[in-house]
C-alpha atoms as a PDB file:
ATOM      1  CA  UNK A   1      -0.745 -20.682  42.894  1.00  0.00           C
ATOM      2  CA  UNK A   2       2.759 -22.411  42.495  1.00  0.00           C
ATOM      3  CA  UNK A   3       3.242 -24.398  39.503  1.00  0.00           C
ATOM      4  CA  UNK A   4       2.888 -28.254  39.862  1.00  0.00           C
ATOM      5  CA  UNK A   5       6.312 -29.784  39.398  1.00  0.00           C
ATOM      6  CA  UNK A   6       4.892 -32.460  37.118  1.00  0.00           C
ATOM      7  CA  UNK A   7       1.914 -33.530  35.230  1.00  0.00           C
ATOM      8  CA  UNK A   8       0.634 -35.773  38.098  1.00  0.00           C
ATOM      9  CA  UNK A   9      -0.210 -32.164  40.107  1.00  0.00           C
ATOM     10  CA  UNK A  10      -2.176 -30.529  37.100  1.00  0.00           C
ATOM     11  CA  UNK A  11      -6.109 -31.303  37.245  1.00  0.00           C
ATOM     12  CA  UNK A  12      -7.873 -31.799  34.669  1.00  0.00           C
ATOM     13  CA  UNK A  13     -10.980 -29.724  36.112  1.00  0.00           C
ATOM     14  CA  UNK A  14      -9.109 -26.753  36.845  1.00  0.00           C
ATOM     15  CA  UNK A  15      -7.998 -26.799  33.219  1.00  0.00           C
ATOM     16  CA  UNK A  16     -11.989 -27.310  32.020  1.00  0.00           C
ATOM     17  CA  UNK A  17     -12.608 -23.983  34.057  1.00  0.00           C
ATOM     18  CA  UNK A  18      -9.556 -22.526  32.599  1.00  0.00           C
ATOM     19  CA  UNK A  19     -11.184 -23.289  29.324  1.00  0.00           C
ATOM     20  CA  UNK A  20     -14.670 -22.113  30.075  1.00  0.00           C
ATOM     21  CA  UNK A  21     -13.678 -18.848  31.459  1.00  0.00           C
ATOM     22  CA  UNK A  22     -11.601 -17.746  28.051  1.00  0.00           C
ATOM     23  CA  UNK A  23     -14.833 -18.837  26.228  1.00  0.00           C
ATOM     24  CA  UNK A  24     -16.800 -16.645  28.770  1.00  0.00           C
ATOM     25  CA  UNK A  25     -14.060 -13.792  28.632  1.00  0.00           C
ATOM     26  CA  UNK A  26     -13.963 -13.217  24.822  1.00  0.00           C
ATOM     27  CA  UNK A  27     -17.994 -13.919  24.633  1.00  0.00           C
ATOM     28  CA  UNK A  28     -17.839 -10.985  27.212  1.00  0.00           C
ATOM     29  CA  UNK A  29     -15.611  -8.570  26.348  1.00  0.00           C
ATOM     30  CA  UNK A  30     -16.492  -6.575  23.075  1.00  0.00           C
ATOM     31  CA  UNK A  31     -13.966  -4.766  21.027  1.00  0.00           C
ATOM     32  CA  UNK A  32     -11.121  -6.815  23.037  1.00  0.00           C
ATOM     33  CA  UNK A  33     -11.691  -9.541  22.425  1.00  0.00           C
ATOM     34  CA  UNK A  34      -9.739  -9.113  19.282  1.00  0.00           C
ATOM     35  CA  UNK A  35      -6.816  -6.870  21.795  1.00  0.00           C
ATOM     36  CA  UNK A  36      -5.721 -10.122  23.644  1.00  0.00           C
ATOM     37  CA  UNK A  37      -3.425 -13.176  22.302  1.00  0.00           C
ATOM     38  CA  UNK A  38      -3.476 -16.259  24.287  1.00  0.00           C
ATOM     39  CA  UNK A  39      -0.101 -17.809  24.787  1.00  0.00           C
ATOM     40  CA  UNK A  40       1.030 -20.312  27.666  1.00  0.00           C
ATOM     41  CA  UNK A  41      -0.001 -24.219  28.882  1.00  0.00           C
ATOM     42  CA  UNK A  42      -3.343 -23.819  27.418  1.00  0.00           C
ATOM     43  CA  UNK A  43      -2.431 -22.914  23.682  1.00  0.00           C
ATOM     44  CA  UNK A  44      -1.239 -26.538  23.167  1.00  0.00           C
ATOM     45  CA  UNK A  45      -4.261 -28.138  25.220  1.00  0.00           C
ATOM     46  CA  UNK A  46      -6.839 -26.266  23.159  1.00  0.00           C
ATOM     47  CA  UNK A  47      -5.206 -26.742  19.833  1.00  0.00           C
ATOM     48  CA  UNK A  48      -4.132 -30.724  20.220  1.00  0.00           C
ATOM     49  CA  UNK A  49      -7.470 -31.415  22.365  1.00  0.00           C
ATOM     50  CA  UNK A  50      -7.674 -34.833  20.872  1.00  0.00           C
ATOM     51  CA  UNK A  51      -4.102 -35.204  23.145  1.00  0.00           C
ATOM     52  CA  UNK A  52      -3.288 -35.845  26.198  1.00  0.00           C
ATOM     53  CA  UNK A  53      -1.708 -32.727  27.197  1.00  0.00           C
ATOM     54  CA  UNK A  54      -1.517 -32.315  31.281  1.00  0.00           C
ATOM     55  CA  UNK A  55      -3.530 -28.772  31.137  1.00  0.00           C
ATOM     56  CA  UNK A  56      -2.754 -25.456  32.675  1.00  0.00           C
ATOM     57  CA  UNK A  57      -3.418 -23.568  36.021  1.00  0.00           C
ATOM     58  CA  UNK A  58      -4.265 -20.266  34.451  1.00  0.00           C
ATOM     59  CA  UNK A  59      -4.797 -18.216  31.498  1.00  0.00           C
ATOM     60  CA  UNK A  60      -2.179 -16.254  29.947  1.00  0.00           C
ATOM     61  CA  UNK A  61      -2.936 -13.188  27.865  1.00  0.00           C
ATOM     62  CA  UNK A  62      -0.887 -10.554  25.975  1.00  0.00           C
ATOM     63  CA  UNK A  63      -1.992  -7.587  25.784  1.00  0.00           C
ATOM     64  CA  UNK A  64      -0.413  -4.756  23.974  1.00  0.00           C
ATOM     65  CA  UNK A  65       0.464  -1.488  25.990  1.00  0.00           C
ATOM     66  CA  UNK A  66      -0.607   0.845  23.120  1.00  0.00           C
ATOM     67  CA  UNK A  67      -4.231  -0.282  23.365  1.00  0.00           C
ATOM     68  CA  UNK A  68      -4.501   1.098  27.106  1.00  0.00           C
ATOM     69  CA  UNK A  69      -4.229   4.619  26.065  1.00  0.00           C
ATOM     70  CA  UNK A  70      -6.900   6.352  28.205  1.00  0.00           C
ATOM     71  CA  UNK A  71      -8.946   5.880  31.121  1.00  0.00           C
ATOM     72  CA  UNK A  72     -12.579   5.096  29.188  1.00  0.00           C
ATOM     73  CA  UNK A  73     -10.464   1.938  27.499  1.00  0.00           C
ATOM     74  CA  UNK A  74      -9.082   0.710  31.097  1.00  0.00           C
ATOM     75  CA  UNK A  75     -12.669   0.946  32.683  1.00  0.00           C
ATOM     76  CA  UNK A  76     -14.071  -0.775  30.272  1.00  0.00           C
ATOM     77  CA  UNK A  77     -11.857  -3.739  30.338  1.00  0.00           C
ATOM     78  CA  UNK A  78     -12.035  -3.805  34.197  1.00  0.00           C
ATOM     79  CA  UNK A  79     -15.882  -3.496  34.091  1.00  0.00           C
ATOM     80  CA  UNK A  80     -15.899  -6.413  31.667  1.00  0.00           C
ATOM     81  CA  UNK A  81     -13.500  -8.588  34.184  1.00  0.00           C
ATOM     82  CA  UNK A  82     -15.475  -7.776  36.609  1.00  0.00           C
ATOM     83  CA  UNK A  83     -19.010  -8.596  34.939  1.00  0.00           C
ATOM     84  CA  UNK A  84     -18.056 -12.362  34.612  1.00  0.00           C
ATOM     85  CA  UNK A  85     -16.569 -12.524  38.263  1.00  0.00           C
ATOM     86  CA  UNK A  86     -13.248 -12.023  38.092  1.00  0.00           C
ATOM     87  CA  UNK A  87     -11.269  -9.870  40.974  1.00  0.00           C
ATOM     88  CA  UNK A  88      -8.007  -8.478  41.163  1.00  0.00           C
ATOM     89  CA  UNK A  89      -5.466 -10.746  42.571  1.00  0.00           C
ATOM     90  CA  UNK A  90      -3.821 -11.183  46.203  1.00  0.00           C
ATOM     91  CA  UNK A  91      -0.089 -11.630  46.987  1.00  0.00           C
ATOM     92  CA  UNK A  92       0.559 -13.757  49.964  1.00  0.00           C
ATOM     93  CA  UNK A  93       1.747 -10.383  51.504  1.00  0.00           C
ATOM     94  CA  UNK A  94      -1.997  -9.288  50.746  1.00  0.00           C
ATOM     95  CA  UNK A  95      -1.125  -6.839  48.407  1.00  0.00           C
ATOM     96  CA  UNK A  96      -3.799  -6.214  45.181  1.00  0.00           C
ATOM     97  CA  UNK A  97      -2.058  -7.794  41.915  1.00  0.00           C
ATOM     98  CA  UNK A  98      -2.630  -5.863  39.294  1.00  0.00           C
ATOM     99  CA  UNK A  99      -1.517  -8.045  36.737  1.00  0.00           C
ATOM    100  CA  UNK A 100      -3.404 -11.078  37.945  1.00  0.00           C
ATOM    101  CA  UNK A 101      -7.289 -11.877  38.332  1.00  0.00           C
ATOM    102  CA  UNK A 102      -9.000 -14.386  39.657  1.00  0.00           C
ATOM    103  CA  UNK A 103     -12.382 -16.468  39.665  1.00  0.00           C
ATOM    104  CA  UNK A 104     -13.798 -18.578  42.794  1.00  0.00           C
ATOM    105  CA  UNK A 105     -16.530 -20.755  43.843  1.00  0.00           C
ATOM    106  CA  UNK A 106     -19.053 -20.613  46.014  1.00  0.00           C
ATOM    107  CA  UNK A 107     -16.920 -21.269  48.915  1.00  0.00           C
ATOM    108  CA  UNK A 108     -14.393 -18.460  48.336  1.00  0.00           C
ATOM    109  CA  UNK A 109     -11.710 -21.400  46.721  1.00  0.00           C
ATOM    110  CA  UNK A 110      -9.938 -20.179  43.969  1.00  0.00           C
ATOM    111  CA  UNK A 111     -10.963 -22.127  40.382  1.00  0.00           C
ATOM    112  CA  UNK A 112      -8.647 -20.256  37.940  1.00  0.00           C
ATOM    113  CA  UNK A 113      -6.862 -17.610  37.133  1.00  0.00           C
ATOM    114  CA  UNK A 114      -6.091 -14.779  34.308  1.00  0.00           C
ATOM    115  CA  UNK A 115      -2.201 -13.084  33.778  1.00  0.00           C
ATOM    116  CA  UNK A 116      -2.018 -10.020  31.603  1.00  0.00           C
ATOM    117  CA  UNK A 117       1.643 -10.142  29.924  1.00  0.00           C
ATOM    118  CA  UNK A 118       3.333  -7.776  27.712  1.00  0.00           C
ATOM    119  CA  UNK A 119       6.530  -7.265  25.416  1.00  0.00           C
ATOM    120  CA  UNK A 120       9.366  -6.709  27.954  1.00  0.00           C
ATOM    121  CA  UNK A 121      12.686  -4.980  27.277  1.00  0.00           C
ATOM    122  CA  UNK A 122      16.187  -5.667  28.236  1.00  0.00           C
ATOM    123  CA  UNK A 123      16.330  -6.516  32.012  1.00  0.00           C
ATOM    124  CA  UNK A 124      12.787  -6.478  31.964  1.00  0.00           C
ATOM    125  CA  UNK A 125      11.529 -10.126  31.992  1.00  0.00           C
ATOM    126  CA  UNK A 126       9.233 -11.700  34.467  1.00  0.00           C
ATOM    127  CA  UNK A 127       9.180  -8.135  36.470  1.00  0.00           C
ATOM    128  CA  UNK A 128       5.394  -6.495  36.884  1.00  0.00           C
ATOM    129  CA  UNK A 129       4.876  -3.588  33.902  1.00  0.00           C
ATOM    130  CA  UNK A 130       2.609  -0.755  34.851  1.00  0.00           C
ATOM    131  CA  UNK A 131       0.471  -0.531  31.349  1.00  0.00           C
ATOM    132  CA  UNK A 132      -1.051   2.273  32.804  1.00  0.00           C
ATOM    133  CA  UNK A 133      -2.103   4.706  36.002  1.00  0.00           C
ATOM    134  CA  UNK A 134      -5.338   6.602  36.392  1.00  0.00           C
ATOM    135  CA  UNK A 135      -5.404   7.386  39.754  1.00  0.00           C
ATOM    136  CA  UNK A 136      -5.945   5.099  42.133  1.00  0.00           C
ATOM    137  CA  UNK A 137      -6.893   3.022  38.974  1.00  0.00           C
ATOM    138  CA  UNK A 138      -3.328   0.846  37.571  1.00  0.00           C
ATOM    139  CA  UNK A 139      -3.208  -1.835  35.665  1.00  0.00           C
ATOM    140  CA  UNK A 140       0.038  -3.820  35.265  1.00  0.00           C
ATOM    141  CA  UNK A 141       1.202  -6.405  32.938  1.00  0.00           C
ATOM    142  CA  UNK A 142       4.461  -9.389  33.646  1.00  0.00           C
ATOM    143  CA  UNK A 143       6.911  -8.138  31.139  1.00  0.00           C
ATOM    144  CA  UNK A 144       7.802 -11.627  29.119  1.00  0.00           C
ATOM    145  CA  UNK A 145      10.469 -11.884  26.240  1.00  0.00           C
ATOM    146  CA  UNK A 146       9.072 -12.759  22.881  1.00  0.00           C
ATOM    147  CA  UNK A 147       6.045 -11.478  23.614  1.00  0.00           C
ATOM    148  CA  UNK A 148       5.880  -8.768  20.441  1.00  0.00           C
ATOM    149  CA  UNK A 149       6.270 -11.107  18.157  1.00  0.00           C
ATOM    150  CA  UNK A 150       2.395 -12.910  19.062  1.00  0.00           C
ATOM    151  CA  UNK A 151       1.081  -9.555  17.194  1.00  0.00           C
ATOM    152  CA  UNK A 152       2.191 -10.514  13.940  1.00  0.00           C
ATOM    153  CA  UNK A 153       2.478 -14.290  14.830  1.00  0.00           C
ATOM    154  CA  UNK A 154      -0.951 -15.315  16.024  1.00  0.00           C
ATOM    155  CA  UNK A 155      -4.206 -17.836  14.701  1.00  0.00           C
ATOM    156  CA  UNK A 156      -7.891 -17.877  15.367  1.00  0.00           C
ATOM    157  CA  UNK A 157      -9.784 -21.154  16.745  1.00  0.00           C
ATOM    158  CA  UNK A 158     -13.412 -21.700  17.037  1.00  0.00           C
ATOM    159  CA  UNK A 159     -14.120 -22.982  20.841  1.00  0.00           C
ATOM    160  CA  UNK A 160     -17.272 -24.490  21.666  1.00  0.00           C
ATOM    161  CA  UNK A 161     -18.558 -24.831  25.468  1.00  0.00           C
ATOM    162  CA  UNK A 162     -20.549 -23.661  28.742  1.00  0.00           C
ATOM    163  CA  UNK A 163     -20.253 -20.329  29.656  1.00  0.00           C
ATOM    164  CA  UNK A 164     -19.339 -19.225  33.534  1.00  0.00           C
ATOM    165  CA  UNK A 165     -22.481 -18.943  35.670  1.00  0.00           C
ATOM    166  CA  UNK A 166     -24.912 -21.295  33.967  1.00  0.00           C
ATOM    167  CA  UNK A 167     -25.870 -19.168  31.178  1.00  0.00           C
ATOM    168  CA  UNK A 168     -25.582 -21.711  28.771  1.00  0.00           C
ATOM    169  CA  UNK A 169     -23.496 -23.126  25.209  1.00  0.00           C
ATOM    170  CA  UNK A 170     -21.447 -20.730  22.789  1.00  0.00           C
ATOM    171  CA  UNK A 171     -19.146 -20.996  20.124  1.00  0.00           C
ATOM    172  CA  UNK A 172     -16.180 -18.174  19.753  1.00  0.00           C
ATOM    173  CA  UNK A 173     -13.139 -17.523  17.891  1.00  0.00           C
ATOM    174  CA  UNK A 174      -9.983 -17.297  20.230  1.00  0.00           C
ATOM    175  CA  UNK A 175      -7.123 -15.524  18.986  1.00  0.00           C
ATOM    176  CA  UNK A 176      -3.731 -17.558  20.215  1.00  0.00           C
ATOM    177  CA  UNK A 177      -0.005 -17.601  19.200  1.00  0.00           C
ATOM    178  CA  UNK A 178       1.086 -18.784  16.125  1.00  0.00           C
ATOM    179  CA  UNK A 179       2.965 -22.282  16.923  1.00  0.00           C
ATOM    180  CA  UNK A 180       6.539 -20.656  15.540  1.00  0.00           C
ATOM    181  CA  UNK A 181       6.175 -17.679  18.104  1.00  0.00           C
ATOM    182  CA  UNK A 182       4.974 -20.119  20.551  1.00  0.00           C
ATOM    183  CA  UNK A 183       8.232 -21.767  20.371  1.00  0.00           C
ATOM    184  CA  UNK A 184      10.503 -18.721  20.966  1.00  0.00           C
ATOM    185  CA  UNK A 185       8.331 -17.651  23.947  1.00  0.00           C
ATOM    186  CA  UNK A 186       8.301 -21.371  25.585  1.00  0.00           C
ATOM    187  CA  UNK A 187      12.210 -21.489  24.792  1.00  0.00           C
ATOM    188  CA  UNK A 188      13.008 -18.278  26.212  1.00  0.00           C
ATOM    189  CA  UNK A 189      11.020 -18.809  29.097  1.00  0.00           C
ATOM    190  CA  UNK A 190      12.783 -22.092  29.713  1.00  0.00           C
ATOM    191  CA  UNK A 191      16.298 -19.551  29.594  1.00  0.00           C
ATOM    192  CA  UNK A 192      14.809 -17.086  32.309  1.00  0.00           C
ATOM    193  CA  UNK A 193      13.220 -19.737  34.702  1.00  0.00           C
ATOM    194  CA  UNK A 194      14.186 -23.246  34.024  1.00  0.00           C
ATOM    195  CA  UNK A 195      10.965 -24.835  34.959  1.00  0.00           C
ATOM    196  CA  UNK A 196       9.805 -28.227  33.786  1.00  0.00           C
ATOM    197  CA  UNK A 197       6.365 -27.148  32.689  1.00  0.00           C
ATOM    198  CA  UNK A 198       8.374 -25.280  30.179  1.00  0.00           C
ATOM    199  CA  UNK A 199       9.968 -28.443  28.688  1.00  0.00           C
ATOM    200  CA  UNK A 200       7.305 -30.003  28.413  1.00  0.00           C
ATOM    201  CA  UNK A 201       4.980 -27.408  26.509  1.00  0.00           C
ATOM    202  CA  UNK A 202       7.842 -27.042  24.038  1.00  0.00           C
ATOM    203  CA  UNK A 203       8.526 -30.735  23.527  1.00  0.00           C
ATOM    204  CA  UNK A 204       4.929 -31.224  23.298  1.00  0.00           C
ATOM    205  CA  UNK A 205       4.166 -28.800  20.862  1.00  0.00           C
ATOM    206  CA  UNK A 206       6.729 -30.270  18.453  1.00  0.00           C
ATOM    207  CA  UNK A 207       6.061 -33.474  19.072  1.00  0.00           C
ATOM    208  CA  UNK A 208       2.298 -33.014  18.381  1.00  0.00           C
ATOM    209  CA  UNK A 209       2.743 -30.817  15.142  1.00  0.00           C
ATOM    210  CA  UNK A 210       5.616 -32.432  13.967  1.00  0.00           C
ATOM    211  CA  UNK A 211       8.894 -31.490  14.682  1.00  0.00           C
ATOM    212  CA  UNK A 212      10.115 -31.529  10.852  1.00  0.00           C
ATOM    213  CA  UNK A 213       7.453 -29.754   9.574  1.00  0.00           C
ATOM    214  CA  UNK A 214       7.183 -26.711  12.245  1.00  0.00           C
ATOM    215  CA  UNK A 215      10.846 -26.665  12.190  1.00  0.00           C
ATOM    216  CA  UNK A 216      10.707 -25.538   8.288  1.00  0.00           C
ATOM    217  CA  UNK A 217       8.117 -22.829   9.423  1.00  0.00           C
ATOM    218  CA  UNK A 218      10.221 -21.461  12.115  1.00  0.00           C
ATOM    219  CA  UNK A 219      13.306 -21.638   9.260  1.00  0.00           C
ATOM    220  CA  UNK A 220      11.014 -19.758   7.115  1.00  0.00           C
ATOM    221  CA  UNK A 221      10.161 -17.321  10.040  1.00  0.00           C
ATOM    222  CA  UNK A 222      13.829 -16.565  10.392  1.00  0.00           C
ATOM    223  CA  UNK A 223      14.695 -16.143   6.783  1.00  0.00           C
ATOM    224  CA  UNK A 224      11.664 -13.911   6.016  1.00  0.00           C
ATOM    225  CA  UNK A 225      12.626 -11.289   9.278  1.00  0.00           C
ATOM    226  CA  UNK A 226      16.884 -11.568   9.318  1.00  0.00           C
ATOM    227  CA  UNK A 227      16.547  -8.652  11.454  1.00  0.00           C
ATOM    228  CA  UNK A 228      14.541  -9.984  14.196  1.00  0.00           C
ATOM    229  CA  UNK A 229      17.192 -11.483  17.030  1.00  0.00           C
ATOM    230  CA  UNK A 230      14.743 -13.439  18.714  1.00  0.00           C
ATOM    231  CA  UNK A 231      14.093 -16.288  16.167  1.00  0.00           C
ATOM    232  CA  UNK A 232      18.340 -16.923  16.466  1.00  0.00           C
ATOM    233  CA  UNK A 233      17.994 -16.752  19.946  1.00  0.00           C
ATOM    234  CA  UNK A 234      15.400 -19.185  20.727  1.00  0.00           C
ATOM    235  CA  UNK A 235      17.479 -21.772  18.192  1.00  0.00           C
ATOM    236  CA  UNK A 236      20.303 -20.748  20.587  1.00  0.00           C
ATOM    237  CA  UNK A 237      18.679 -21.430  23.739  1.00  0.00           C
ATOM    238  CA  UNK A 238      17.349 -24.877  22.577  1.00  0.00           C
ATOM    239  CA  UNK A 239      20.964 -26.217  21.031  1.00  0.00           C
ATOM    240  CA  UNK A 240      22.535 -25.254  24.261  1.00  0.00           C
ATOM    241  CA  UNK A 241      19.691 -27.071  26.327  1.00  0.00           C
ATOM    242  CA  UNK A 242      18.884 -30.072  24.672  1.00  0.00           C
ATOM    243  CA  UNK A 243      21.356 -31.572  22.427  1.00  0.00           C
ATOM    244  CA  UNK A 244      24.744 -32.798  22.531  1.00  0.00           C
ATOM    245  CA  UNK A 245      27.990 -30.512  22.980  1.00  0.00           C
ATOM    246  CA  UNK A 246      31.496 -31.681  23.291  1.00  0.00           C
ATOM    247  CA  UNK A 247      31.088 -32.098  26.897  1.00  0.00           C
ATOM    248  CA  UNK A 248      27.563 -33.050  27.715  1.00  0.00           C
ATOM    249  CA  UNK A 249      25.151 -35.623  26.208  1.00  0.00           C
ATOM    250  CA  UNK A 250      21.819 -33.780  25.280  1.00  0.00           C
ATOM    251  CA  UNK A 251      19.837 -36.310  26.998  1.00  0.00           C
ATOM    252  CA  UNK A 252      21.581 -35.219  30.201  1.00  0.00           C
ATOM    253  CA  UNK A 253      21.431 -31.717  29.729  1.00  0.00           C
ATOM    254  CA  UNK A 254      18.580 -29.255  31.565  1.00  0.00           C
ATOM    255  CA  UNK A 255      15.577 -29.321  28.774  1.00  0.00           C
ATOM    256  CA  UNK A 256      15.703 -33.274  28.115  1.00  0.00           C
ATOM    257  CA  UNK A 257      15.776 -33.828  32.123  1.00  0.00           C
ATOM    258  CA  UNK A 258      13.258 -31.736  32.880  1.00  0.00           C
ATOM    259  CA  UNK A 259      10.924 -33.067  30.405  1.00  0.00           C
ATOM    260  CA  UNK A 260      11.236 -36.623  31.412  1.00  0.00           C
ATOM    261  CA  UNK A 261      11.196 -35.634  35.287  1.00  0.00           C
ATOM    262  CA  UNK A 262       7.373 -34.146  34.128  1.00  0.00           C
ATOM    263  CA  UNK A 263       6.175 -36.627  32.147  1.00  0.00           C
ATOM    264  CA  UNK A 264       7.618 -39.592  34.039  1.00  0.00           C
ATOM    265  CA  UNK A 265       8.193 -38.397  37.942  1.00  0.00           C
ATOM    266  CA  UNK A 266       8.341 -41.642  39.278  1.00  0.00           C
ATOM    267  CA  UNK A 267       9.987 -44.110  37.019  1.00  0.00           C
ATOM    268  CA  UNK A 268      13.832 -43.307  36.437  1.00  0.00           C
ATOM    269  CA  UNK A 269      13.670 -45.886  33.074  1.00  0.00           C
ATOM    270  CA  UNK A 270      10.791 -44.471  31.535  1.00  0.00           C
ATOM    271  CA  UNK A 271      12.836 -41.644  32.169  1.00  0.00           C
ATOM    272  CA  UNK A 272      15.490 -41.816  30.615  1.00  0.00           C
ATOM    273  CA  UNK A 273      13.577 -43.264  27.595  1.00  0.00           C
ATOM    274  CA  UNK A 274      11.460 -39.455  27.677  1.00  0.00           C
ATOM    275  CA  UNK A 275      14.872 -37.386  27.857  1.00  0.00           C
ATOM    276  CA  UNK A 276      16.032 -39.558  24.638  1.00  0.00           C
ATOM    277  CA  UNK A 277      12.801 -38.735  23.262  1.00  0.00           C
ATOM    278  CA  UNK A 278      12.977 -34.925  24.176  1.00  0.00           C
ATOM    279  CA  UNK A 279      16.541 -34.575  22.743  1.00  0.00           C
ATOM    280  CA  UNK A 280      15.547 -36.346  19.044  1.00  0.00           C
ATOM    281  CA  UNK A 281      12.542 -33.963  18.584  1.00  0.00           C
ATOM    282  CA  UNK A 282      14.502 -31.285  19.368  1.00  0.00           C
ATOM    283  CA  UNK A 283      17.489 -32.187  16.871  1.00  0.00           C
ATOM    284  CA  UNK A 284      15.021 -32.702  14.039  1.00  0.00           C
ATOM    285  CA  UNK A 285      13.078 -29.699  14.809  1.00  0.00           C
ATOM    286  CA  UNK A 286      16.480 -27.528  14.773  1.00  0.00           C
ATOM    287  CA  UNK A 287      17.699 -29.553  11.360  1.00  0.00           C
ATOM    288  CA  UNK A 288      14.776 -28.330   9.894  1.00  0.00           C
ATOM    289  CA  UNK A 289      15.422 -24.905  10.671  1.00  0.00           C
ATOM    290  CA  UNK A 290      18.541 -24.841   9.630  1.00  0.00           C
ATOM    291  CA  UNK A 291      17.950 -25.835   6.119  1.00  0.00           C
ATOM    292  CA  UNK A 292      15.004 -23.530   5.599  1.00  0.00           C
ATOM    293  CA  UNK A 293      17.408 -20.532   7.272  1.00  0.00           C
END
């Protein structure tokens, strides 16, 4: 499923079945439940859900190559997908995805869907990973950069809600990225692809925890690991898309106009009010940094 190019295309009950099926999935899966990190669009509509955040399509999930070390481990996470309905994925070319599952209704129509990503290497983001081949058995994983860091970088949340299938209320504890590797992997996405939805989880997220105060974490982040290039990178990526240069305005640059074009598609003033908006939070959040650097 293609990404909506603004909020107006995200629904709000394929993000509720987005939501129910990682309550059912880590209710379901035994030991890994504690192997797999959320991360993407529905980290900051789970943890702000008091907000008014536009929701997701799918469920992302890192998963760490080491723990797919024999056969007995990859059955048992396929049996578990499986269990709660989930099936492998279909390219339009009809090809089996092996990074990619999916759930669907009655009627055959897709509901939501499940990404297994991994740490990628040099040259290796956004291509499909094989984890692992037993046979005719593979499972693959989208190679994303930034994605190492969630190991070390990550929080628990207690979820309440339905699980899949009618078999009634739960609570869980959901492991998800820590809000200072969340903003590496949104701003290094935004590098690779340049998509909107990008922007706008980033500029969310700071907006919503505060761009001051989670700008003096990430500083802290990068003082505490002066080895790790990622942390300068990210702080790279976000000066060169969303503030000013000698050239270019930030407000007209890529991140602040890609924002605004999501969370105002139709109105060209409340536009340009939302790049303004995007550019500030991004200067405070990177003023912070610097001073806790």
């Amino acid at each position: 499923m293609d990404k909506p190019e603004s909020r107006l295309g995200y629904e709000s009950e394929r993000t509720q079945t987005c939501r129910q099926l990682l309550i059912t999935l880590v209710r379901k899966l035994g030991p890994w439940r504690n192997k797999l990190i959320l991360v993407g669009g529905l980290v900051p509509y789970l943890l702000f859900e008091d907000g008014d955040h536009a929701g997701t399509t799918d469920i992302d999930l890192v998963i760490n190559p080491t723990d797919v070390e024999d056969v007995e481990s990859y059955r048992t996470l396929e049996q578990n997908f499986r269990k709660i309905g989930l099936r492998r994925g279909i390219s339009l070319e009809g090809q089996a995805q092996h990074f990619r599952w999916t759930i669907s209704d009655h009627e055959g129509r897709e509901t939501a869907s499940l990404d297994l990503l991994c740490p990628s290497s040099e040259g290796e983001a956004g291509k499909v990973l094989a984890l692992k081949d037993f046979g005719e058995k593979r499972l693959s994983a989208i190679g994303i950069p930034g994605a190492r860091l969630v190991f070390d970088d990550y929080q628990e949340i207690e979820l309440r809600g339905e699980l899949l299938g009618g078999q009634g209320k739960t609570r869980v504890k959901v492991r998800i990225v820590g809000l200072v590797a969340y903003v590496v992997l949104k701003a290094l996405a935004f590098k690779e692809r340049g998509e909107s939805k990008d922007a706008y989880d980033l500029i969310y997220v700071l907006m919503r925890a505060g761009p001051e105060k989670l700008g003096q974490a990430f500083g802290g982040k990068m003082s505490d690991n002066p080895n790790e290039p990622l942390y300068p990178e990210a702080v790279t990526v976000l000066k060169d898309s969303f503030l000013d240069d000698e050239e270019v305005p930030g407000v007209e640059k890529e991140g602040p106009v890609q924002y605004a074009r999501f969370v105002e598609p139709t109105d060209p003033d409340e536009q340009a009010i939302a790049a303004q908006d995007a550019a500030g939070v991004a200067e405070i959040f990177l003023r912070a940094a610097s001073k806790m650097d």
